[in-house]
C-alpha atoms as a PDB file:
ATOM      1  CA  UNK A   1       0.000   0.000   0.000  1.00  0.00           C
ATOM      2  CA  UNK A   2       1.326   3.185  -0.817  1.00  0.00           C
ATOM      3  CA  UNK A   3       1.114   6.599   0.778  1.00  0.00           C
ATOM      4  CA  UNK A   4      -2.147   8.829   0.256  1.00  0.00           C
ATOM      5  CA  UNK A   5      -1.822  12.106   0.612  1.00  0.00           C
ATOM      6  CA  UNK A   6      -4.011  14.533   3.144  1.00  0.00           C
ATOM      7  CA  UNK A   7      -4.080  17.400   0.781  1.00  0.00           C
ATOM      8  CA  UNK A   8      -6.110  15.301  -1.559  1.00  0.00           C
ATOM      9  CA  UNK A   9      -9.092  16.373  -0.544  1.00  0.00           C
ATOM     10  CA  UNK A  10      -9.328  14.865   3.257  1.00  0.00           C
ATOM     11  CA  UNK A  11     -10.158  17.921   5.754  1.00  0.00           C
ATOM     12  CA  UNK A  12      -8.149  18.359   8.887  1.00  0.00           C
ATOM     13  CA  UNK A  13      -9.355  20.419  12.308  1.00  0.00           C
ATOM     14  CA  UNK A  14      -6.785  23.174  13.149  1.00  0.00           C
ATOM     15  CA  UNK A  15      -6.371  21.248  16.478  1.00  0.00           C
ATOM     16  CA  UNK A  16      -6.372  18.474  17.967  1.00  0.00           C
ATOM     17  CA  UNK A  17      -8.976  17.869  20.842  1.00  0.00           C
ATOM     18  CA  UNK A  18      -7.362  18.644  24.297  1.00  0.00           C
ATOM     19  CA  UNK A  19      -6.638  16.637  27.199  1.00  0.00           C
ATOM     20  CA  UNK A  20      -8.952  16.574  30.238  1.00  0.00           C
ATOM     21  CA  UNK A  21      -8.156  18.695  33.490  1.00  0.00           C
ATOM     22  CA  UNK A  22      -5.534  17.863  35.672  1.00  0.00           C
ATOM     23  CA  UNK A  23      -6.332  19.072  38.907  1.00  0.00           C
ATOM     24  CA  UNK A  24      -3.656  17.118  41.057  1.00  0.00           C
ATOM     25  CA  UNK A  25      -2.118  20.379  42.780  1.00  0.00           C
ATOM     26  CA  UNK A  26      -3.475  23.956  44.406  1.00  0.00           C
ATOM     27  CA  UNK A  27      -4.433  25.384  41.592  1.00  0.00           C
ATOM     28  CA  UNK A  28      -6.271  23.132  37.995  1.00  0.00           C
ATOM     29  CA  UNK A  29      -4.154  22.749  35.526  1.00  0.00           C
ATOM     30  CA  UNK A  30      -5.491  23.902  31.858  1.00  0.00           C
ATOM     31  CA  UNK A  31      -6.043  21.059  29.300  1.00  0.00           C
ATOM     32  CA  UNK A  32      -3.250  20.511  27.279  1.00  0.00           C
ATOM     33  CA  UNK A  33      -3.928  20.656  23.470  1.00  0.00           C
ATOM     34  CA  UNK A  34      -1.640  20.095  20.162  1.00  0.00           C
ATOM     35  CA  UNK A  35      -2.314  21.745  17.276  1.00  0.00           C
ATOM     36  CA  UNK A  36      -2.271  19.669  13.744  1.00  0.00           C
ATOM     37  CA  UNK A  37      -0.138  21.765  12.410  1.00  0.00           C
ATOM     38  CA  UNK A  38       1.221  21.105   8.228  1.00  0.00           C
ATOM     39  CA  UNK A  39       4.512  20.219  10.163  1.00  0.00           C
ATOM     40  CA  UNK A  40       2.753  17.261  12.231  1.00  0.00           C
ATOM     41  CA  UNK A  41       1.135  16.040   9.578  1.00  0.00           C
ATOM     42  CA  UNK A  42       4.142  15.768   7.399  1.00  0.00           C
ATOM     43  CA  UNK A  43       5.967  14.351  10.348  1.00  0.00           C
ATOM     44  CA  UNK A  44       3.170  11.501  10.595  1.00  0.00           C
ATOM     45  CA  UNK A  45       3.230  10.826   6.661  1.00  0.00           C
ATOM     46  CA  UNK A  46       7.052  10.283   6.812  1.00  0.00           C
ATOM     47  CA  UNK A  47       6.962   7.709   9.482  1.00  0.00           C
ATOM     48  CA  UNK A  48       4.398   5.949   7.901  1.00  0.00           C
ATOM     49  CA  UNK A  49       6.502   6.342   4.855  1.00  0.00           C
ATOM     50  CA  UNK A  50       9.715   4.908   6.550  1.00  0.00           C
ATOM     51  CA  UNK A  51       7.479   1.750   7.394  1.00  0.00           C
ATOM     52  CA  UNK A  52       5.621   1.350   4.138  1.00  0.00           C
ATOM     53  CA  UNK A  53       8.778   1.731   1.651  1.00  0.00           C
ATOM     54  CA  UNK A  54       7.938   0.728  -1.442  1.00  0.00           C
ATOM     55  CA  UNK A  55       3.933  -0.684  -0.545  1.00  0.00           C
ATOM     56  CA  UNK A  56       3.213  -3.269   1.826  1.00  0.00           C
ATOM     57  CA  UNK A  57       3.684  -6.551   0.374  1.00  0.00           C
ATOM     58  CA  UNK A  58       1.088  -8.153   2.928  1.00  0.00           C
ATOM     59  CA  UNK A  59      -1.808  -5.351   1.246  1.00  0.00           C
ATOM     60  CA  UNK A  60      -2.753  -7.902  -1.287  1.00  0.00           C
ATOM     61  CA  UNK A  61      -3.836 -10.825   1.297  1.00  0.00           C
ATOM     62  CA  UNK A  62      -6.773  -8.696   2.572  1.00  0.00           C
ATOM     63  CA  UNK A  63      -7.591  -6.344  -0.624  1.00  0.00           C
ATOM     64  CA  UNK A  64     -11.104  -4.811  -0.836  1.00  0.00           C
ATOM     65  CA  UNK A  65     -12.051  -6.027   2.707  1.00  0.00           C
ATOM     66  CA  UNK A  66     -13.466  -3.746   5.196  1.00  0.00           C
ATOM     67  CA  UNK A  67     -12.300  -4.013   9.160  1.00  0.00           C
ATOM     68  CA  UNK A  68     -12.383  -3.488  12.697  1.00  0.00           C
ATOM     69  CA  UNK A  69     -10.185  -2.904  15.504  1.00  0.00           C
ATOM     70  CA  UNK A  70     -10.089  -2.150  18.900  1.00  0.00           C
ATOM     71  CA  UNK A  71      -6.900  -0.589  21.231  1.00  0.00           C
ATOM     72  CA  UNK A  72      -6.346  -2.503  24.295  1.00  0.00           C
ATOM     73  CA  UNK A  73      -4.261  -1.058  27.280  1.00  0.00           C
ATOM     74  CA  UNK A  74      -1.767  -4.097  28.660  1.00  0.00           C
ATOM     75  CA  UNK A  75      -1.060  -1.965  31.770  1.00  0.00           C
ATOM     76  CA  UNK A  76      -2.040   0.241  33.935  1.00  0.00           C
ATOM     77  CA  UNK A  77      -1.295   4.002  32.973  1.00  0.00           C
ATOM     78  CA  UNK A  78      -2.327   6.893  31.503  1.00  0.00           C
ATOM     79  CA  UNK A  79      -2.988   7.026  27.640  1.00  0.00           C
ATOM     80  CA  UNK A  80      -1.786   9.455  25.049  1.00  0.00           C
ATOM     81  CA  UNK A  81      -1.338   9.291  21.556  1.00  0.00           C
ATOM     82  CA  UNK A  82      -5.196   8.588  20.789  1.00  0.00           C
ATOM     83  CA  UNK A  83      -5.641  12.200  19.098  1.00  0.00           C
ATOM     84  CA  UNK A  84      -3.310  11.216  16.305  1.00  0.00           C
ATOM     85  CA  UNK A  85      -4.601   7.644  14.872  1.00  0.00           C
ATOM     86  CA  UNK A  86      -7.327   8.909  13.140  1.00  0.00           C
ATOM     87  CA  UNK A  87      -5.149  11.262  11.392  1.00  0.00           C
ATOM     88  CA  UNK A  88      -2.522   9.153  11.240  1.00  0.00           C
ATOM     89  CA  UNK A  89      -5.115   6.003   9.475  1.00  0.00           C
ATOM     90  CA  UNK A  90      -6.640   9.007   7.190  1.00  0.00           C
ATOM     91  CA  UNK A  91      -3.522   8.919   5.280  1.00  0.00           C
ATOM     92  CA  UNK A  92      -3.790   5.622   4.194  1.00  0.00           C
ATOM     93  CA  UNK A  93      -7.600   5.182   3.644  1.00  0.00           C
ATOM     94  CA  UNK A  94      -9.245   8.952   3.718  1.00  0.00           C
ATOM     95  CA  UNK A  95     -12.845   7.068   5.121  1.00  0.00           C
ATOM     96  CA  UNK A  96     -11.605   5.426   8.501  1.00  0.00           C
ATOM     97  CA  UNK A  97     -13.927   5.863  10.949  1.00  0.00           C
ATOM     98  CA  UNK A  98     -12.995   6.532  14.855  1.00  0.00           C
ATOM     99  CA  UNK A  99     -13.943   6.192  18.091  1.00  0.00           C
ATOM    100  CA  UNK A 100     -12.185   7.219  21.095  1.00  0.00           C
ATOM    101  CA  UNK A 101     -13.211   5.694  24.230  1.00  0.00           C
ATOM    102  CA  UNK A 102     -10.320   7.093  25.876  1.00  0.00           C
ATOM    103  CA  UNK A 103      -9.169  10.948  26.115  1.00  0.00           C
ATOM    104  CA  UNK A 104      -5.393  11.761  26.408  1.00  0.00           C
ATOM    105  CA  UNK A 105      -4.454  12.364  29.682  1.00  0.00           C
ATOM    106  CA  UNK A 106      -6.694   9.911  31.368  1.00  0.00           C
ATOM    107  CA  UNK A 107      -6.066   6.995  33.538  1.00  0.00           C
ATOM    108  CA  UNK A 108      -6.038   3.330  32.262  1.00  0.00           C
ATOM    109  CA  UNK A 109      -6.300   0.309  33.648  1.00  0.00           C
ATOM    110  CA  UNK A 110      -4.988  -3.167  32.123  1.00  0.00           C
ATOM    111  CA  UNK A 111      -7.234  -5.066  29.695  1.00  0.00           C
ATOM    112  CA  UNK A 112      -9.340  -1.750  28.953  1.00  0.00           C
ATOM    113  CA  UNK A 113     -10.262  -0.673  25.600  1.00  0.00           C
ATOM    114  CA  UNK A 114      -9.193   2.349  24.664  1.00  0.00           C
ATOM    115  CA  UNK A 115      -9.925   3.249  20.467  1.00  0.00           C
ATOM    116  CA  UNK A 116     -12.458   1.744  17.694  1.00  0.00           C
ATOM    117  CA  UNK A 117     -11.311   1.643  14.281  1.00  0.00           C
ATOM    118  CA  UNK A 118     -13.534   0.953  11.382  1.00  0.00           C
ATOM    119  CA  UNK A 119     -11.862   0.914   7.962  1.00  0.00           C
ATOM    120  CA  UNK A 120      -9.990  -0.866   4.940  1.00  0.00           C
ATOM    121  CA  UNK A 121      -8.167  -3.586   6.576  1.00  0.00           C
ATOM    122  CA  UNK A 122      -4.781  -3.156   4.170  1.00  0.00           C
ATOM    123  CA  UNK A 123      -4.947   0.317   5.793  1.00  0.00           C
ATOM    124  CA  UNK A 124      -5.713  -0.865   9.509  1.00  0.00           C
ATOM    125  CA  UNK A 125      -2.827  -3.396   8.909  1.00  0.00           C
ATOM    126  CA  UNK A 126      -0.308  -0.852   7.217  1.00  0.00           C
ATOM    127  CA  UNK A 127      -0.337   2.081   9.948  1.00  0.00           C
ATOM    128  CA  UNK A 128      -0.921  -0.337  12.665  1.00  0.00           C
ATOM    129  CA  UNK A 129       2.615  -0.661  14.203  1.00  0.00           C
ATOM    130  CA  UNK A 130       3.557   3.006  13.937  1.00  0.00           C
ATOM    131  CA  UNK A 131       0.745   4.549  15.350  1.00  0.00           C
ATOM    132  CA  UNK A 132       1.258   1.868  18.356  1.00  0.00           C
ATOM    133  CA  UNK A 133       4.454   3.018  18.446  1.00  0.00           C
ATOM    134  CA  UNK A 134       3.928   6.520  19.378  1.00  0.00           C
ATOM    135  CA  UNK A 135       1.168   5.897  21.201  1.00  0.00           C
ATOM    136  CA  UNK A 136       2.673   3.718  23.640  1.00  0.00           C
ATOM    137  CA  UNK A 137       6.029   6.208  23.857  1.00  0.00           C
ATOM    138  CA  UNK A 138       3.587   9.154  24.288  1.00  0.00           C
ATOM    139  CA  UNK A 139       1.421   7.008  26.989  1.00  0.00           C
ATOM    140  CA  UNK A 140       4.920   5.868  28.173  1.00  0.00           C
ATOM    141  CA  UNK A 141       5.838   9.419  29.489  1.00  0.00           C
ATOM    142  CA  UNK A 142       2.347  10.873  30.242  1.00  0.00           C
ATOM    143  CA  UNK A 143       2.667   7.898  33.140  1.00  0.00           C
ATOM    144  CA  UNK A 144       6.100   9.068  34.133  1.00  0.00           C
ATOM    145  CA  UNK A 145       4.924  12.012  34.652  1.00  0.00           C
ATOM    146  CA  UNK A 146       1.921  11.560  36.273  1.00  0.00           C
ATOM    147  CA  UNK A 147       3.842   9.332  39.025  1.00  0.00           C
ATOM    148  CA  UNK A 148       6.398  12.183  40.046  1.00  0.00           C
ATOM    149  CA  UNK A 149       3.360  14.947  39.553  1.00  0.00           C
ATOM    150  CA  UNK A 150       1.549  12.928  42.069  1.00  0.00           C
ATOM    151  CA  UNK A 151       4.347  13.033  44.827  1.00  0.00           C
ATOM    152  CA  UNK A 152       3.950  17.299  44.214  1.00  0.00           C
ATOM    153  CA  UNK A 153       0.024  17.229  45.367  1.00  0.00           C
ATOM    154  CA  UNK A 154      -0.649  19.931  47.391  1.00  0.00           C
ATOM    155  CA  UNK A 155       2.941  21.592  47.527  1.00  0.00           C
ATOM    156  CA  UNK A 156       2.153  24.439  45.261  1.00  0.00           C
ATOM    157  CA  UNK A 157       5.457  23.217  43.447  1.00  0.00           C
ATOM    158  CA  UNK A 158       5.038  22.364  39.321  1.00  0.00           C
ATOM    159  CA  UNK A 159       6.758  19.395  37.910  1.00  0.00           C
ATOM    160  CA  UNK A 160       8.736  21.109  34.393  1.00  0.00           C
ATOM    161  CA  UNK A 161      10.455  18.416  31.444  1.00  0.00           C
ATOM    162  CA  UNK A 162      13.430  19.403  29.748  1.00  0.00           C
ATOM    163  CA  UNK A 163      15.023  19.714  26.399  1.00  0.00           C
ATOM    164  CA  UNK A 164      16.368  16.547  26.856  1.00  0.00           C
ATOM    165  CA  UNK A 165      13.600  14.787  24.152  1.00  0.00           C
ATOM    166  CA  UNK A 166      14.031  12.540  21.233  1.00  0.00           C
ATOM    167  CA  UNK A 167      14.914  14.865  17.819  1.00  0.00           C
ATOM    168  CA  UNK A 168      11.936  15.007  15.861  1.00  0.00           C
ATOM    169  CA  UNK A 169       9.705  14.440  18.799  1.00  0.00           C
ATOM    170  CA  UNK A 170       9.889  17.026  20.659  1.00  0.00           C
ATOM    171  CA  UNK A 171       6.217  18.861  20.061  1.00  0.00           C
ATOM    172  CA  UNK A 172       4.791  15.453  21.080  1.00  0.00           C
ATOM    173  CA  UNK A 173       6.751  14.381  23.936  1.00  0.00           C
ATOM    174  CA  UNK A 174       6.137  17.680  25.621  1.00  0.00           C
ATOM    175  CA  UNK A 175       2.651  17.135  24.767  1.00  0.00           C
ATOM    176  CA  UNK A 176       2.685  13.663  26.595  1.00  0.00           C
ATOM    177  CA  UNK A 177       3.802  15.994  29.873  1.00  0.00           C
ATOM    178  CA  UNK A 178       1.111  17.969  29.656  1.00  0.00           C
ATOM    179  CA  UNK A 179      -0.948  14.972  29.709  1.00  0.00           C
ATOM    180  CA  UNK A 180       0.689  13.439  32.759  1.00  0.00           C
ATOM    181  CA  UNK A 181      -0.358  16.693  34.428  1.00  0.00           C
ATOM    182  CA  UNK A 182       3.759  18.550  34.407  1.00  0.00           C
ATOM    183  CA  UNK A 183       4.450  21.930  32.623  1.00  0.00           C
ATOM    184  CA  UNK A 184       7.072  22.521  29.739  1.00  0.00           C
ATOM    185  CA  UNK A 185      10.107  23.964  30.094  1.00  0.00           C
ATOM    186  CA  UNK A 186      11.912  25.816  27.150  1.00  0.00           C
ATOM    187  CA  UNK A 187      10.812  23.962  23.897  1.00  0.00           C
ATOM    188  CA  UNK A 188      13.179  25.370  21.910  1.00  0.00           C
ATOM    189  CA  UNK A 189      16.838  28.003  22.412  1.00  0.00           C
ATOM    190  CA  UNK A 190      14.497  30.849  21.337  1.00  0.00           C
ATOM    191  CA  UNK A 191      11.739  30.534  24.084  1.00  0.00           C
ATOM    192  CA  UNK A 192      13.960  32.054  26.804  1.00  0.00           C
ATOM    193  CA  UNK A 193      17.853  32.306  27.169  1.00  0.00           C
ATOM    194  CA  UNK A 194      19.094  30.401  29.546  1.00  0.00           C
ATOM    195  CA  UNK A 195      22.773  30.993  30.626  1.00  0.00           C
ATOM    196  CA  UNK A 196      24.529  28.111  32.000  1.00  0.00           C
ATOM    197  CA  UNK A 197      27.922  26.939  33.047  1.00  0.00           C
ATOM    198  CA  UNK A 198      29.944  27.884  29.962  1.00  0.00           C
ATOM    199  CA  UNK A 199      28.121  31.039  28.785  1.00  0.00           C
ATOM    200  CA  UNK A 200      29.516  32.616  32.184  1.00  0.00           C
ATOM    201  CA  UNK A 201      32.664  31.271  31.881  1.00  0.00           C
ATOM    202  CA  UNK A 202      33.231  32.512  28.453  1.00  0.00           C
ATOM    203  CA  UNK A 203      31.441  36.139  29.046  1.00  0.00           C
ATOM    204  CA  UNK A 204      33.094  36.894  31.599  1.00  0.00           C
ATOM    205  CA  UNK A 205      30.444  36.249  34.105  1.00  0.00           C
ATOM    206  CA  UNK A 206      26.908  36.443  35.329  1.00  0.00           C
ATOM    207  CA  UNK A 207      26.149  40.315  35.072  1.00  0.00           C
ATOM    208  CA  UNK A 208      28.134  40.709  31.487  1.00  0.00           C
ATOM    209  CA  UNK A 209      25.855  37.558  30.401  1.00  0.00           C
ATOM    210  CA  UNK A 210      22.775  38.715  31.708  1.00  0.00           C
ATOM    211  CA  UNK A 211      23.514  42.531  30.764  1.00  0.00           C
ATOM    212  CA  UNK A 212      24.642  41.064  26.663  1.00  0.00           C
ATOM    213  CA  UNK A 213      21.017  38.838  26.238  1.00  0.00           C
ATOM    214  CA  UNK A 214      19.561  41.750  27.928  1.00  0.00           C
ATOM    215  CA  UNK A 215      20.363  44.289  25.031  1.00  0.00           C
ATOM    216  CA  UNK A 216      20.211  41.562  21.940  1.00  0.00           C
ATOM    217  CA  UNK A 217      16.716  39.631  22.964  1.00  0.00           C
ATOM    218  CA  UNK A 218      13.025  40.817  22.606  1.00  0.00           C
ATOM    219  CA  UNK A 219      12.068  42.893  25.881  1.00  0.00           C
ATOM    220  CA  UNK A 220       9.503  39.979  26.972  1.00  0.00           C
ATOM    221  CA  UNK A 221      12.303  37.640  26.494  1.00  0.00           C
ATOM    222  CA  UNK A 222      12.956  36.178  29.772  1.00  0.00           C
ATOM    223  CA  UNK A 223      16.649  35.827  31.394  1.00  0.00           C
ATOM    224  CA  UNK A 224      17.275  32.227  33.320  1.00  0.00           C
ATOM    225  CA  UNK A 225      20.929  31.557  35.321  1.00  0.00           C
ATOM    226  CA  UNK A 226      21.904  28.139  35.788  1.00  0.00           C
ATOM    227  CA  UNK A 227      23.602  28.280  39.160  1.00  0.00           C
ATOM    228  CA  UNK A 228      25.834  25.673  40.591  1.00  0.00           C
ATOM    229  CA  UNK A 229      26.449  27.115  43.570  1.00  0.00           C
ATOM    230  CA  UNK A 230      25.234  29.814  46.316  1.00  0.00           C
ATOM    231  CA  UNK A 231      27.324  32.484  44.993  1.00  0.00           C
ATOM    232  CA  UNK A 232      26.040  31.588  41.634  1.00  0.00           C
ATOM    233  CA  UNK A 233      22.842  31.855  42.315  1.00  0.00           C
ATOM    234  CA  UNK A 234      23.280  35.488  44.876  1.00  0.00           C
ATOM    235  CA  UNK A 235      24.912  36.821  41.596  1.00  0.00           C
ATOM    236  CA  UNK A 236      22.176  36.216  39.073  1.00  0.00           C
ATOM    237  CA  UNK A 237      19.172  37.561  41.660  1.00  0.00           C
ATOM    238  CA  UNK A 238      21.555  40.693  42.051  1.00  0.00           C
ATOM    239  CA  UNK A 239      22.223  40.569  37.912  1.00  0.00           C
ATOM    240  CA  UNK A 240      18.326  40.994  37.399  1.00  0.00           C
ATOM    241  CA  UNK A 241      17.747  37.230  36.299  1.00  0.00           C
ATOM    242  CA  UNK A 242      14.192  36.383  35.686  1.00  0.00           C
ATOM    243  CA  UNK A 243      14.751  32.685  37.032  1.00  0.00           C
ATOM    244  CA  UNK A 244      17.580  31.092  38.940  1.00  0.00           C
ATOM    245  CA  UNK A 245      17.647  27.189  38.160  1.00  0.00           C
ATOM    246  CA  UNK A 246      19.567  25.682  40.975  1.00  0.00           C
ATOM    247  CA  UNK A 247      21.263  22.701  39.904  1.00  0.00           C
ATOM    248  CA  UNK A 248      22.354  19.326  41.922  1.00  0.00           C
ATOM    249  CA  UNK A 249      21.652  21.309  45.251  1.00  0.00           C
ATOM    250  CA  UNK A 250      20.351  18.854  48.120  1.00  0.00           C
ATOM    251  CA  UNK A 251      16.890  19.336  49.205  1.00  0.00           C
ATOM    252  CA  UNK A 252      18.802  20.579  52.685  1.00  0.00           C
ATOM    253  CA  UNK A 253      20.649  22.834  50.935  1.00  0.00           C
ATOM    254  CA  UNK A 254      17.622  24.125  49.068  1.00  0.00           C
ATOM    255  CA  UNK A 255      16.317  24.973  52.543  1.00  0.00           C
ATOM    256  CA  UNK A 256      18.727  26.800  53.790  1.00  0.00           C
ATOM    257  CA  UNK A 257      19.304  28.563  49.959  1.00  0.00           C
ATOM    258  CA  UNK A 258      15.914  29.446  48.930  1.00  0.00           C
ATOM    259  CA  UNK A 259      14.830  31.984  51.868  1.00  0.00           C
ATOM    260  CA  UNK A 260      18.480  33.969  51.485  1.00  0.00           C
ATOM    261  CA  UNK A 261      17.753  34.175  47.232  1.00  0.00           C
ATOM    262  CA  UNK A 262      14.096  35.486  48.393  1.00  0.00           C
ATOM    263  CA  UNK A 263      15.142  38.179  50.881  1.00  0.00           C
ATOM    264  CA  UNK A 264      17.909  39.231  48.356  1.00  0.00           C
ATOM    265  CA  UNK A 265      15.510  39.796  45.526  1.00  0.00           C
ATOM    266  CA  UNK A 266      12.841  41.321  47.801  1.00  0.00           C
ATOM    267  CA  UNK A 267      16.041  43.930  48.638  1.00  0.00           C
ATOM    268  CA  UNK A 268      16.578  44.432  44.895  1.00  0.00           C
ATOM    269  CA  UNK A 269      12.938  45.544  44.232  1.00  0.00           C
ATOM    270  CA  UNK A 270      12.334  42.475  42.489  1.00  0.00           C
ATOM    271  CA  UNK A 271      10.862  38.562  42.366  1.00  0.00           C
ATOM    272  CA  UNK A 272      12.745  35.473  40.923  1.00  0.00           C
ATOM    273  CA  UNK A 273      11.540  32.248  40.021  1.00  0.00           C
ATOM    274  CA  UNK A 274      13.581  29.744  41.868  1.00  0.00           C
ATOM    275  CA  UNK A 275      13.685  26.210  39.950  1.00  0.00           C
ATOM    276  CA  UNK A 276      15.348  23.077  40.943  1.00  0.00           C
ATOM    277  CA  UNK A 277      16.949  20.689  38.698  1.00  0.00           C
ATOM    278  CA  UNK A 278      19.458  17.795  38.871  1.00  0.00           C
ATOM    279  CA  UNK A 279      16.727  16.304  41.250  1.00  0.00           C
ATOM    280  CA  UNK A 280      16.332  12.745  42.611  1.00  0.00           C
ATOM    281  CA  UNK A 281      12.979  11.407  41.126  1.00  0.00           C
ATOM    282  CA  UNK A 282      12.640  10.106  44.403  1.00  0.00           C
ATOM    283  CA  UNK A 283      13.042  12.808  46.553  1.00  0.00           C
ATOM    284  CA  UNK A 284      10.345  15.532  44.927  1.00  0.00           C
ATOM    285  CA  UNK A 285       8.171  16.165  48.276  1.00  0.00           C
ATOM    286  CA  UNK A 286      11.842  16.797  49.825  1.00  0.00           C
ATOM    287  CA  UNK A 287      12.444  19.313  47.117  1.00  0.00           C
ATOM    288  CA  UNK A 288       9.020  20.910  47.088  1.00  0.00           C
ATOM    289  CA  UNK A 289       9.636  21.242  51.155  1.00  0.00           C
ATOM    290  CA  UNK A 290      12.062  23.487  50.618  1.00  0.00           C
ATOM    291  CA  UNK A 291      10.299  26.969  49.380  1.00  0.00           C
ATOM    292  CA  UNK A 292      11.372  26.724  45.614  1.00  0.00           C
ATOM    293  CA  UNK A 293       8.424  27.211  42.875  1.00  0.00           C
ATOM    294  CA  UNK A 294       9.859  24.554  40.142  1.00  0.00           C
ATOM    295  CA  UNK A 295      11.151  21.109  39.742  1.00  0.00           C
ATOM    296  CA  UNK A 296      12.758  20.263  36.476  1.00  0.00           C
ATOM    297  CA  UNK A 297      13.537  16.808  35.387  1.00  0.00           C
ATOM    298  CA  UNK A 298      14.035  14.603  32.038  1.00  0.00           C
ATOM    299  CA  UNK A 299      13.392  11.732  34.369  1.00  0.00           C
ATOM    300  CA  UNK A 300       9.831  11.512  32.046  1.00  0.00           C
ATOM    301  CA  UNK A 301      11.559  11.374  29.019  1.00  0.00           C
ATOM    302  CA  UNK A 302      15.114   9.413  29.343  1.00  0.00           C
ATOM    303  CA  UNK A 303      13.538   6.544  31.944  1.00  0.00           C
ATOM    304  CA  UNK A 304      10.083   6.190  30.814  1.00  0.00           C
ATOM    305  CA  UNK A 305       8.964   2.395  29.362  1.00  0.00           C
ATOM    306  CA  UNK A 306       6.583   2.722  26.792  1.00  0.00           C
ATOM    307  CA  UNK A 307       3.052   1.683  28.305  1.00  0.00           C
ATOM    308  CA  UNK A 308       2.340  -1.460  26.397  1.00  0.00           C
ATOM    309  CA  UNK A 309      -0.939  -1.296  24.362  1.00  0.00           C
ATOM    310  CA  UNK A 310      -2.067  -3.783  21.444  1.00  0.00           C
ATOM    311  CA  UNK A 311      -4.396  -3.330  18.387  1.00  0.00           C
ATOM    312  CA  UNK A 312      -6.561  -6.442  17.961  1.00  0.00           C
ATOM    313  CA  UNK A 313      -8.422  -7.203  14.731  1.00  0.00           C
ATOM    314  CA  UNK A 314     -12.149  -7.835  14.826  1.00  0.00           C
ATOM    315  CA  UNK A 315     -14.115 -10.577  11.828  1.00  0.00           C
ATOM    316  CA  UNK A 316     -14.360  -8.603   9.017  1.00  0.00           C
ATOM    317  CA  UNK A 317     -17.493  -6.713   8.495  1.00  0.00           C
ATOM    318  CA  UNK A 318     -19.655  -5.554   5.485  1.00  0.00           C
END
C-alpha cells in the first residue's frame, strides 16, 4: 500500500482535541492541546513512509475487505497518543472511521479498551505498528509524569520536562507531559535564554551575560541563570535574572538557599523564580519542602517504558 496524501481532498481540524483537566495540585491545571499543524502532519506521513517503503507486500492478502479494531491497554497508565490515529489512518484510507473511548491524559487500567477503528483492513494493517508506536512512547511518558506529579500534590510546586527529548519528537513528547499533568520547560533556544555553566565562563560572568542577552533579545524575552552554587545563584538575583535554576543542590541545601535568594531579591525591588533541577525522582516532596516554585527533570523522558498497548483485529465486516 502506498502513501495517500491529506491534501487530496481529506479535511483536517486546526487542532487536535485537548486533554482533560488535571487538577492534582493547588491550583487546575489547563487542558493541554496540540495543534495539527502542516509540520505534524508531514511528520506523521514520513513515518508511515519509513514503514511502508515501497507498498506493503502483505496489502494484497486482505484487498477490498473492510475491518475493525479495537486498542487494548496491557497496563495500567495513563494514555496518550489517541488524538493522532485517526489522522494518522486518514492517510492511508481517507474514510476510517474513529472512536475514542479514551481521552489523552486519562487513567487506564490493564485489559481496557481504549480506540475503535472501522476501515480498509490493508490500511488498519499498514499504519498499525507506527501509530502503536507513538502511542505507547507518548502514553509511556504521560505515566512518568503523572507518578512524580503525584508526589507534588498539594505543595504548590510544578513538575517542568526538559530539552532533553528525542529529535523530531519534541512537540509530542512535551505534549505527553502535559498529559501526565507537568508543565514545559523551554521547547526550543528561542523561548527564553538560559545561561549556563559555559556562557559565564566565556562572558566573563553572570552580570556581562545577563547585561549582553539583555540588550540583543526581545524585551519579553525572559533571562534564566543556571547556578551551581550559592554564589552563583546570589549573583544572578543581584544581575536581574528572571529565574535562577539551581542545579544538583540537596533538598537541605535548598532549605537553607531558597529563603536567602528570596530576601535578596525582595532587597533588589524584584521577584525570581527559583527552579530546581538535577533532582532525585525520588526525593520531589523533599524538594518541594524546601520553598522553591519549580522542579525540572528529564526523568519523564530518558527513563520512561513505553506503556504497552495492542491493536486487535475484529471478523471482518460488510
Amino acid at each position: 500500500m502506498r502513501l495517500l496524501a491529506l491534501a487530496h481532498g481529506q479535511p483536517a481540524s486546526s487542532s487536535i482535541p485537548a486533554c482533560p483537566s488535571v487538577t492534582g495540585s493547588k491550583t487546575a491545571v489547563p487542558a493541554a492541546s496540540l495543534p495539527l499543524t502542516p509540520q505534524l502532519l508531514e511528520q506523521l506521513r514520513s513515518w508511515l513512509a519509513e514503514d511502508l517503503g515501497r507498498g506493503d507486500l502483505s496489502a494484497a492478502a486482505v484487498a477490498g475487505v473492510s475491518a475493525q479494531a479495537h486498542w487494548l491497554a496491557k497496563a495500567p497508565g495513563v494514555f496518550c497518543g489517541g488524538v493522532l490515529v485517526e489522522p494518522l489512518f486518514r492517510l492511508l484510507d481517507p474514510a476510517v472511521q474513529l472512536r475514542l473511548l479514551v481521552a489523552d491524559g486519562e487513567p487506564v487500567g490493564a485489559g481496557q479498551r481504549l480506540l475503535e477503528l472501522h476501515g480498509t483492513a490493508a490500511a488498519l494493517v499498514a499504519a498499525e505498528r507506527t501509530a502503536l508506536n507513538l502511542a505507547m512512547r507518548l502514553s509511556g511518558i504521560a505515566t512518568a509524569t503523572a507518578a512524580l506529579v503525584a508526589q507534588l500534590e498539594g505543595t504548590g510546586v510544578r513538575l517542568a520536562d526538559t530539552r532533553k527529548t528525542t529529535p523530531g519528537l519534541r512537540v509530542l513528547e512535551k505534549y505527553a507531559v502535559r498529559c501526565g499533568g507537568g508543565l514545559n520547560h523551554r521547547l526550543g533556544l528561542d523561548d527564553a535564554a538560559m545561561l549556563k555553566e559555559n556562557h559565564l565562563a566565556w562572558s566573563g560572568g553572570v552580570g556581562p551575560a545577563i547585561a549582553a542577552v539583555r540588550a540583543a533579545a526581545p524585551w519579553p524575552a525572559r533571562v534564566i541563570v543556571e547556578a551551581e552554587t550559592a554564589i552563583e545563584a546570589e549573583a544572578a538575583v543581584r544581575a536581574g535574572a528572571d529565574g535562577v535554576l539551581l542545579d544538583e543542590f540537596s533538598p537541605a541545601e535548598l532549605t537553607a538557599l531558597v529563603p536567602q535568594l528570596r530576601q535578596l531579591a525582595a532587597t533588589c525591588g524584584r521577584s525570581v523564580v527559583l527552579e530546581a533541577s538535577g533532582v532525585q525522582p525520588e526525593l520531589l516532596s523533599a524538594y518541594a519542602a524546601s520553598g522553591i516554585d519549580l522542579i525540572s527533570s528529564s526523568a519523564p523522558m530518558t527513563r520512561a517504558p513505553w506503556l504497552d498497548l495492542s491493536m486487535r483485529f475484529e471478523p471482518a465486516w460488510a
